[in-house]
Protein backbone atom coordinates (compact mmCIF):
# COMPACT_ATOMS: atom_id res chain seq x y z
CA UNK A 1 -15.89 -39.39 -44.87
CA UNK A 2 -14.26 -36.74 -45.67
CA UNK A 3 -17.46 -34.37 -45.79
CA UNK A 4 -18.30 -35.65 -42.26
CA UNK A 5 -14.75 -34.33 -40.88
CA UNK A 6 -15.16 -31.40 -42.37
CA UNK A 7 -18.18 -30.30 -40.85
CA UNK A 8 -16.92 -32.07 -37.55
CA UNK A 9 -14.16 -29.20 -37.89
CA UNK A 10 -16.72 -26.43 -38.79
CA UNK A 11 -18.87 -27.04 -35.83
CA UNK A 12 -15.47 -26.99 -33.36
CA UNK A 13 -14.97 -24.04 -34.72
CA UNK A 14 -18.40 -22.37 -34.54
CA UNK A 15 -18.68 -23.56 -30.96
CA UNK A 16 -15.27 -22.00 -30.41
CA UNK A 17 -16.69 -18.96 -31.64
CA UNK A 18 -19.95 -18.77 -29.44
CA UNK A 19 -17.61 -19.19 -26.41
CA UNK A 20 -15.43 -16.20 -26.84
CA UNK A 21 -18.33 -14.77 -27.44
CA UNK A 22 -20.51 -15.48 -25.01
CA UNK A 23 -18.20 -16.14 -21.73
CA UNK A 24 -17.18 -12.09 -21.61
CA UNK A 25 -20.69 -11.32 -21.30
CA UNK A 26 -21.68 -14.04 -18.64
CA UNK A 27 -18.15 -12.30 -16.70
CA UNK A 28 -19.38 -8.45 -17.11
CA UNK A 29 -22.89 -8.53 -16.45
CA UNK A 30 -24.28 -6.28 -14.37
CA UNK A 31 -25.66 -9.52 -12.10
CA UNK A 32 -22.22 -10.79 -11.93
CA UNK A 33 -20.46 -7.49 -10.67
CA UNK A 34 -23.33 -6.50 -8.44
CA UNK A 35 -22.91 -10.64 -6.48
CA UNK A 36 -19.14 -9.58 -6.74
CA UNK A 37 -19.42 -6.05 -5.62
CA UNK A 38 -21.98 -7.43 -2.51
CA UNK A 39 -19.43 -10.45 -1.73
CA UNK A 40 -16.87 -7.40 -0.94
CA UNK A 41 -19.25 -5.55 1.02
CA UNK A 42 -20.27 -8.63 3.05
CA UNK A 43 -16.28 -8.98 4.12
CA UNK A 44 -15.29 -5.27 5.83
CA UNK A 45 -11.93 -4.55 7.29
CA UNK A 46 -11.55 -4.71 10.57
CA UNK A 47 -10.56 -1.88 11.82
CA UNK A 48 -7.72 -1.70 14.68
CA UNK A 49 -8.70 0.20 17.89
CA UNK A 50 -7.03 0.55 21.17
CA UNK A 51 -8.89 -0.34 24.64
CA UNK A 52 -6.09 0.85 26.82
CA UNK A 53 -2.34 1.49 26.80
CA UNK A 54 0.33 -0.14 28.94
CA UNK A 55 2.96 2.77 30.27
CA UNK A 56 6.18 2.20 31.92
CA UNK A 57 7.07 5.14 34.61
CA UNK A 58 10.66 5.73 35.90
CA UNK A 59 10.94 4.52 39.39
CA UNK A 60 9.29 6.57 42.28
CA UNK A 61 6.63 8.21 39.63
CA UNK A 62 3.63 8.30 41.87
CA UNK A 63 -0.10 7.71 41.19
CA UNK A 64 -0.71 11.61 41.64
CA UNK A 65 2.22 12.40 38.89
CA UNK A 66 0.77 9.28 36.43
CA UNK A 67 -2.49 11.03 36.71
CA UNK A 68 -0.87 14.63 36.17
CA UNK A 69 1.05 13.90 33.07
CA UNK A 70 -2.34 11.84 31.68
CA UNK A 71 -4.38 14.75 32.30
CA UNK A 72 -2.15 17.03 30.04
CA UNK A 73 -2.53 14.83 27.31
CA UNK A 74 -5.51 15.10 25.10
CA UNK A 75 -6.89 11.50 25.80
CA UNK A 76 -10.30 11.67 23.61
CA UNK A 77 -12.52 9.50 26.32
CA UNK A 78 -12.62 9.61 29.84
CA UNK A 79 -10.19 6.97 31.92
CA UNK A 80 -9.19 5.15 35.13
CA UNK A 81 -5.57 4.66 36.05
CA UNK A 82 -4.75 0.87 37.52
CA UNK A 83 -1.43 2.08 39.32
CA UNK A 84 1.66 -0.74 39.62
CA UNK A 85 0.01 -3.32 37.77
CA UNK A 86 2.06 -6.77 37.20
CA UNK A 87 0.48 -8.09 33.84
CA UNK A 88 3.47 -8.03 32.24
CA UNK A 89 6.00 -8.94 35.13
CA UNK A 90 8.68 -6.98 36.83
CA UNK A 91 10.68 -4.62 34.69
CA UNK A 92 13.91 -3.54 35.62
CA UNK A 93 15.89 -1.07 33.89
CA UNK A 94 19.55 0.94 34.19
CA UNK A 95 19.39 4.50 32.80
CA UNK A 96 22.87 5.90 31.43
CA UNK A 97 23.10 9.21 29.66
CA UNK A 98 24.98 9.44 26.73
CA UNK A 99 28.42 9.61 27.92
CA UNK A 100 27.47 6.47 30.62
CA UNK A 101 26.43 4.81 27.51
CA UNK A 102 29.76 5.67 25.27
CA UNK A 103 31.67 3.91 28.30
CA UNK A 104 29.45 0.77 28.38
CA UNK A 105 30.09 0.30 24.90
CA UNK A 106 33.61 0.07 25.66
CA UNK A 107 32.93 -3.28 27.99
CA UNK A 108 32.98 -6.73 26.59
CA UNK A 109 30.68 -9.27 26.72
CA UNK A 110 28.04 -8.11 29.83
CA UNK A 111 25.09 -7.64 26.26
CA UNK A 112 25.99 -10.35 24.22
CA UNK A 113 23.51 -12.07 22.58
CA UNK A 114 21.47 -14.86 24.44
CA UNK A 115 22.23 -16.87 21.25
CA UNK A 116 24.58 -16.29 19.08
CA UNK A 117 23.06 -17.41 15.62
CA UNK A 118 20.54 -14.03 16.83
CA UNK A 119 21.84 -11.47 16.88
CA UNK A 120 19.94 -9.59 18.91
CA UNK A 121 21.20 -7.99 22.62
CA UNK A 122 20.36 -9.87 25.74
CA UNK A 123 19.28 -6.64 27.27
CA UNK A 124 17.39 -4.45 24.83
CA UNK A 125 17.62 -0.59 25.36
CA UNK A 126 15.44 1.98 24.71
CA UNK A 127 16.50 5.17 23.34
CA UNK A 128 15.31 8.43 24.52
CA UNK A 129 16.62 12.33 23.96
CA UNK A 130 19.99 12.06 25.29
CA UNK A 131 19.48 8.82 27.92
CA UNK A 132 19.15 5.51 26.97
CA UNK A 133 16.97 2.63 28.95
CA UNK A 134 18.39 -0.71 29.47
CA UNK A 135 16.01 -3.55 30.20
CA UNK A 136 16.34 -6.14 31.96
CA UNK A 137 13.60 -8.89 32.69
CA UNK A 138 11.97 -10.51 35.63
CA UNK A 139 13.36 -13.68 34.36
CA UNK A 140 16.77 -12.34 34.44
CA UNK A 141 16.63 -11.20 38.26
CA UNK A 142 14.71 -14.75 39.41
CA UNK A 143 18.36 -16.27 38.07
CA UNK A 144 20.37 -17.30 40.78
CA UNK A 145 23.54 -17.03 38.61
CA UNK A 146 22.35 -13.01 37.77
CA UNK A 147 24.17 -11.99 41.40
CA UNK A 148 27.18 -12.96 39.88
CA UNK A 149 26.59 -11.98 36.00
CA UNK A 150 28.67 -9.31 33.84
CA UNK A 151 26.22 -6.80 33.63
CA UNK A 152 26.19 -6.43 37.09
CA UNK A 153 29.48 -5.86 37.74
CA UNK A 154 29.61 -3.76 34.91
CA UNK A 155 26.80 -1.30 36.06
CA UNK A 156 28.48 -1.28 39.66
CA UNK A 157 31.68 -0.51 38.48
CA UNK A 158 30.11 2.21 36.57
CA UNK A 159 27.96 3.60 39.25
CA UNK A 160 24.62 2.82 37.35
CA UNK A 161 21.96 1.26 40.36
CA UNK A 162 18.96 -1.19 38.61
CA UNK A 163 15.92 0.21 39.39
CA UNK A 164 12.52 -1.22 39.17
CA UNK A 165 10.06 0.84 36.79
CA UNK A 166 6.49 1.49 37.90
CA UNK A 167 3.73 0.11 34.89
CA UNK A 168 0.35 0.83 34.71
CA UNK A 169 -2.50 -0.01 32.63
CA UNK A 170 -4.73 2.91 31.41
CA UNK A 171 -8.22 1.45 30.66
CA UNK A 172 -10.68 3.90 28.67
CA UNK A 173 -14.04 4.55 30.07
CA UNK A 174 -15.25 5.30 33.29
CA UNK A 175 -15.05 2.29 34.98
CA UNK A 176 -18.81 1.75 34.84
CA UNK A 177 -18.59 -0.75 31.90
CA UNK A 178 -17.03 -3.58 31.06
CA UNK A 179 -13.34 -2.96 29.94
CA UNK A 180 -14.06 -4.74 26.23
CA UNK A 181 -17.03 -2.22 25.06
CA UNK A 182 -16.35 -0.90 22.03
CA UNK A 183 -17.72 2.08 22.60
CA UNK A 184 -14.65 2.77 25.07
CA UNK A 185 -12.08 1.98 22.46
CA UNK A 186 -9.95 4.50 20.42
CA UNK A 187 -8.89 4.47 16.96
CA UNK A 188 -4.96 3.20 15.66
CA UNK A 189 -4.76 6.29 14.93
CA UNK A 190 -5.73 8.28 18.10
CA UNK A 191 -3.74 5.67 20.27
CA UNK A 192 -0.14 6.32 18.47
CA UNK A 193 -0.54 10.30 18.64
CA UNK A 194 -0.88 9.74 22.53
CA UNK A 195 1.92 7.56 22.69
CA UNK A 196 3.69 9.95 21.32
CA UNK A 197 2.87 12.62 22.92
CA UNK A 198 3.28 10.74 26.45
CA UNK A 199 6.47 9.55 25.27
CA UNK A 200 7.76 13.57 25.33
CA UNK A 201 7.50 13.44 29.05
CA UNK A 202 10.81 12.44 30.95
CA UNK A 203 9.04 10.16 33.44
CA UNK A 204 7.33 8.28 30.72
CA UNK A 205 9.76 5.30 29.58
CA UNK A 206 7.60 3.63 26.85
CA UNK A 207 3.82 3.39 25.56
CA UNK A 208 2.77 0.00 24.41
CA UNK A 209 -1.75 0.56 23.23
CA UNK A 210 -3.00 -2.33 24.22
CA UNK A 211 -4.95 -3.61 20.42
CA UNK A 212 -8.03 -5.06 20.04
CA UNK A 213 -9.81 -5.82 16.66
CA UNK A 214 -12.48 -3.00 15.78
């Protein structure tokens, strides 16, 4: 008996042996790392490109002007403008230079949060040079109650009129394809150094690219 358990305990321990032995080369050889390597290949990254760009004008910017300021703005592929487009609803906004805006801050309660336990503003603003753009929503103006609301009364009493901003859509191509070919799209990259370079131009509120997976 105690022969057998002895050799029962030699051959664990041999076949112990062949295993560290033998697994590291099943892991690392050159079959394994090339079905590896090909299983990476197989799964690219997609690569984020931009088929058009939503831009929010001030108020009265006409189709002419939209097409002006475009036009001095290295764009990389040709373009159509859709002027005044309502995809995303009607935007209002209040603009208030900087010493408008230091007296605004001094009111109470007319951009308190929607809900308290977030604490973000009810009317976002948008920050720009020396001016800042306050928001304000479709939503918000298709409220009966909004006649009679703080903000109002606070952008009366300080002589700051809501105006309605012009959007439009900027689709890349010629308008001979369809909108989703990818050869029309731009790179990430490409899309944010025009929306910031449009963003430079007074009459240009905000650039939002309009993403599509590459």
């Amino acid at each position: 008996m105690m022969k057998k358990s002895i050799y029962k305990i030699l051959f664990i321990a041999a076949f112990i042996v062949f295993l560290i032995l033998v697994i590291p080369l099943v892991l690392f050889t050159p079959t394994h790392v090339e079905s590896k390597m090909s299983v990476d290949m197989e799964m690219p990254v997609q690569e984020l490109k931009a088929g058009g760009l939503f831009i929010e004008f001030e108020e009265g910017t006409g189709e002419p002007e939209v097409k002006a300021i475009l036009e001095s703005c290295n764009m990389t592929r040709n373009w159509i403008i859709q002027y005044n487009v309502d995809y995303m609803g009607d935007i209002y906004y209040v603009k208030a230079d900087e010493d408008r805006r230091d007296e605004l801050s001094k009111e109470e309660n007319w951009n308190d949060p929607v809900y308290p336990e977030i604490p973000e503003p009810r009317f976002p603003e948008i920050k720009k040079g020396n001016c800042s753009y306050i928001i304000v929503s479709e939503e918000d103006f298709e409220n009966e109650s909004f006649e009679n609301d703080s903000f109002l009364k606070v952008m009366e009493k300080h002589n700051l009129p809501v105006r309605k901003s012009i959007v439009c859509y900027i689709l890349f191509g010629d308008g001979s394809q369809n909108w989703n070919e990818p050869d029309n799209w731009i790179p990430e990259m490409d899309a944010i150094r025009i929306k910031n370079e449009l963003e430079t131009n007074e009459k240009v509120m905000i650039v939002s690219p309009d993403y599509l997976d590459g």
